[in-house]
C-alpha atoms as a PDB file:
ATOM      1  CA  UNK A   1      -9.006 -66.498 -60.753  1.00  0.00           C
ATOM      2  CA  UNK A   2     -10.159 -69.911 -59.952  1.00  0.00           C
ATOM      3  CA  UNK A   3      -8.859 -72.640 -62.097  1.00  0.00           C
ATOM      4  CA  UNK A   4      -9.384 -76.068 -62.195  1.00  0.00           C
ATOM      5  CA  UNK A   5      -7.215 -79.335 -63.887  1.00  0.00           C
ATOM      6  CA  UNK A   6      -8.943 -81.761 -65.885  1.00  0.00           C
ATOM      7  CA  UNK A   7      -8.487 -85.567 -64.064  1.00  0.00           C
ATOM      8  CA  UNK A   8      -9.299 -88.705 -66.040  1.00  0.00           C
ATOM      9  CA  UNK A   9     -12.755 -89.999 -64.752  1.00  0.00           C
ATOM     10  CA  UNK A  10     -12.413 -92.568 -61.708  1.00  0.00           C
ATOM     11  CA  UNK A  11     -14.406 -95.328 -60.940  1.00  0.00           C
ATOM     12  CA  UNK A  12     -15.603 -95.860 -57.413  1.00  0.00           C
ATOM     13  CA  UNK A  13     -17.526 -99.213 -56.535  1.00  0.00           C
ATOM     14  CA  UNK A  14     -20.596 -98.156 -53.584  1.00  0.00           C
ATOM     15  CA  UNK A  15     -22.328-101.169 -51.991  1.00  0.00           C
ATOM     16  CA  UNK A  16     -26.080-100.213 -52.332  1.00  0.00           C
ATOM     17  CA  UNK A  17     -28.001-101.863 -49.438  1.00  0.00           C
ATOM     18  CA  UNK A  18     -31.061-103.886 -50.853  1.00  0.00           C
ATOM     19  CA  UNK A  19     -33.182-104.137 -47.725  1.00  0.00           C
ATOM     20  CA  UNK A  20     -32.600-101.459 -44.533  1.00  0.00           C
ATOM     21  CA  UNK A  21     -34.960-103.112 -42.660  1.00  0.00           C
ATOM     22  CA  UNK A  22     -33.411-106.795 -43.013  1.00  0.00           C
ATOM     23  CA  UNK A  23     -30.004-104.811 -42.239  1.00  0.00           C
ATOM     24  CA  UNK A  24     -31.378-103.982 -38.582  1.00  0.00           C
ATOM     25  CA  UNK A  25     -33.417-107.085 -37.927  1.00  0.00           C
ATOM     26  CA  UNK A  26     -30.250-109.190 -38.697  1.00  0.00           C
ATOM     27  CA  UNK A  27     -28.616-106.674 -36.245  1.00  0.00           C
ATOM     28  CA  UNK A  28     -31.265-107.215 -33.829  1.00  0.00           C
ATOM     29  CA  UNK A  29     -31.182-110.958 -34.250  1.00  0.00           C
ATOM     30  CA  UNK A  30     -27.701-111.142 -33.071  1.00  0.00           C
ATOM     31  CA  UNK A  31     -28.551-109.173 -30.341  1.00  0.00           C
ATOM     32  CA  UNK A  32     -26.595-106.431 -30.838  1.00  0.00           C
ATOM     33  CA  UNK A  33     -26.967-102.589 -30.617  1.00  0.00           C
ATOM     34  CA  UNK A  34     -26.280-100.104 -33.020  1.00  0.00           C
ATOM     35  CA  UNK A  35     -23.108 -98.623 -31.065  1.00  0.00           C
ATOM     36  CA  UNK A  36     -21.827-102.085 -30.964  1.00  0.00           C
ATOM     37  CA  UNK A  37     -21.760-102.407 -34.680  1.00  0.00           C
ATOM     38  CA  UNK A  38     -20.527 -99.268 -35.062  1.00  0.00           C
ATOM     39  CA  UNK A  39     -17.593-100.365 -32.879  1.00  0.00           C
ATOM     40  CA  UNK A  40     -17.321-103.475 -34.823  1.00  0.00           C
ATOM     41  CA  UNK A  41     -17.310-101.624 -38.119  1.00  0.00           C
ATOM     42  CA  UNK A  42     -15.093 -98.819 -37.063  1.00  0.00           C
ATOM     43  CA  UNK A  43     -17.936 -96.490 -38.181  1.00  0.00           C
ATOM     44  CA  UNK A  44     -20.313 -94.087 -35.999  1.00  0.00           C
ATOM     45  CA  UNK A  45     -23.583 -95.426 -34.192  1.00  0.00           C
ATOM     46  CA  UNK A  46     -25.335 -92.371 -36.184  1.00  0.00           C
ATOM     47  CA  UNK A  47     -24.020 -94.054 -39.514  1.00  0.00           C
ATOM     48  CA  UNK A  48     -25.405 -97.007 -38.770  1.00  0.00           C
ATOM     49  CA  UNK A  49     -28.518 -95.821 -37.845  1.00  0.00           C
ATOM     50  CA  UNK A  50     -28.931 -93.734 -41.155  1.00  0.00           C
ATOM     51  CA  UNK A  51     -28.139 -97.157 -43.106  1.00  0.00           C
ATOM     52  CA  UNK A  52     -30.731 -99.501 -41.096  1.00  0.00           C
ATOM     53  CA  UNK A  53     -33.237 -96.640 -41.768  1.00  0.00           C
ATOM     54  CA  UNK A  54     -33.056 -96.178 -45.105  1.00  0.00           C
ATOM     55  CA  UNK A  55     -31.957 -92.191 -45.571  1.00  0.00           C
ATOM     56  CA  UNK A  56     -28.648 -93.358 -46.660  1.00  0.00           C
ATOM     57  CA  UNK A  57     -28.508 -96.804 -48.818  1.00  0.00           C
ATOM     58  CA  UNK A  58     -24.824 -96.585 -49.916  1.00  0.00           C
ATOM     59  CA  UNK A  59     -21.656 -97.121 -48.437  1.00  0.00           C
ATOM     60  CA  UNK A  60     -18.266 -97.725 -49.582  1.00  0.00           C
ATOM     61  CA  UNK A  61     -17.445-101.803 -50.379  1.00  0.00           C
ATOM     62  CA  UNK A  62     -14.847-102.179 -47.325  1.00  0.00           C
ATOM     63  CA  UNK A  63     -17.484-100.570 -44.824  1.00  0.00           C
ATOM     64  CA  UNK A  64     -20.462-103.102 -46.724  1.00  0.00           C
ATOM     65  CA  UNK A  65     -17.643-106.107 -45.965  1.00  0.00           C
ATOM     66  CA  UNK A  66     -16.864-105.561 -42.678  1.00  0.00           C
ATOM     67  CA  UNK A  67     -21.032-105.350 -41.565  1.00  0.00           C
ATOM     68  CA  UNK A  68     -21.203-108.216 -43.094  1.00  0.00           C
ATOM     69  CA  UNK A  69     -18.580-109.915 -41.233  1.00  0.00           C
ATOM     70  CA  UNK A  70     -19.736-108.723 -38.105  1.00  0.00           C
ATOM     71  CA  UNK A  71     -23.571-109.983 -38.820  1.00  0.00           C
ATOM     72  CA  UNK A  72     -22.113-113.064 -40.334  1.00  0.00           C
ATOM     73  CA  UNK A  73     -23.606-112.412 -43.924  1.00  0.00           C
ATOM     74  CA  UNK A  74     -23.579-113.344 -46.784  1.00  0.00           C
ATOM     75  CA  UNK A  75     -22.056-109.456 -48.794  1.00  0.00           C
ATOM     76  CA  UNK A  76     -24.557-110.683 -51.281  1.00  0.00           C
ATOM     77  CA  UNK A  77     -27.822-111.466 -49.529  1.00  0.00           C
ATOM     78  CA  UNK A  78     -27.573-107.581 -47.757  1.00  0.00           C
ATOM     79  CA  UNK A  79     -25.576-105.111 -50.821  1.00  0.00           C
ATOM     80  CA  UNK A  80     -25.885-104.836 -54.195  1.00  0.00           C
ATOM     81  CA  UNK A  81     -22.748-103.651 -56.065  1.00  0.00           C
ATOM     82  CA  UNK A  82     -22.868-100.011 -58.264  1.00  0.00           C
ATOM     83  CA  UNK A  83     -20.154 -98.771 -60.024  1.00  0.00           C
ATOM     84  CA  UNK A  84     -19.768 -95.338 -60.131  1.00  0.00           C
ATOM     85  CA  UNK A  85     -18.098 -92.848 -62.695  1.00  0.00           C
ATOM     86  CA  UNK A  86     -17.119 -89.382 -61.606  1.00  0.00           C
ATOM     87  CA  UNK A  87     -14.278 -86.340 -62.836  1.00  0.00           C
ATOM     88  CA  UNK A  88     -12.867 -85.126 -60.053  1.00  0.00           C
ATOM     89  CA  UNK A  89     -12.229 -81.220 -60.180  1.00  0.00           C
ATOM     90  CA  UNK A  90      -8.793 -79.776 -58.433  1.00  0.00           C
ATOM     91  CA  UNK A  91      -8.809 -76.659 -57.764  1.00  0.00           C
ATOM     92  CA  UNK A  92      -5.728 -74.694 -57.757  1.00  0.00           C
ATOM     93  CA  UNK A  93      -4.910 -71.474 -55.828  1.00  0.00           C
ATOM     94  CA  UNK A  94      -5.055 -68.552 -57.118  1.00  0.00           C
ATOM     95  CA  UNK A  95      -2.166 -66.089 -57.539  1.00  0.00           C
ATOM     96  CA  UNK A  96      -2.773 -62.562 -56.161  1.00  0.00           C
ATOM     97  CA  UNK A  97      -0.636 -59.600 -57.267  1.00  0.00           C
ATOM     98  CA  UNK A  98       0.530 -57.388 -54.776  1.00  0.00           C
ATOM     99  CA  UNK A  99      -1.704 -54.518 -56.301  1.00  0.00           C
ATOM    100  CA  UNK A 100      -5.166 -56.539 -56.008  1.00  0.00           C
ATOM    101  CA  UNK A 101      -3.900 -57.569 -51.981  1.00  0.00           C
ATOM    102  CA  UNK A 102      -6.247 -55.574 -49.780  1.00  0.00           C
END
């Protein structure tokens, strides 16, 4: 049997990114690729690539910071700050009697 503890809720700030587009033009601008970022950012060239294009438009605040850093931005002209509240669910092991062991 599966069981799980109750956690208080935690609250998790995610940088939402306004404009994809003005992500990778600003990128562009500075005449950099997207591996190069990625190296700046310590992040993959593949993450980068799925936040200039739009299929993922949040990211955690220290990865949103240190973009922003490496375009020379201003946090707030590129991200857009959203708090969010989730319950984590631990689960725990299960304890298996010798009898039920296959």
């Amino acid at each position: 049997m599966n069981r799980t503890r109750y956690r208080p809720p935690t609250r998790e700030v995610w940088m939402h990114i306004k404009d994809p587009a003005k992500l990778r033009r600003r990128r562009k601008a500075r005449d950099m690729t997207q591996f190069q970022l990625a190296v700046m950012t310590r992040c993959t060239q593949q993450y980068v690539s799925l936040l200039e294009s739009g299929r993922d438009r949040d990211c955690s605040e220290d990865v949103a910071l240190r973009i922003c850093k490496a375009l020379d931005v201003d946090l707030e002209d590129y991200f857009e700050a959203r708090e969010v509240s989730r319950t984590p669910r631990v689960a725990t092991a299960s304890r298996v009697d010798g009898d039920d062991a296959a």
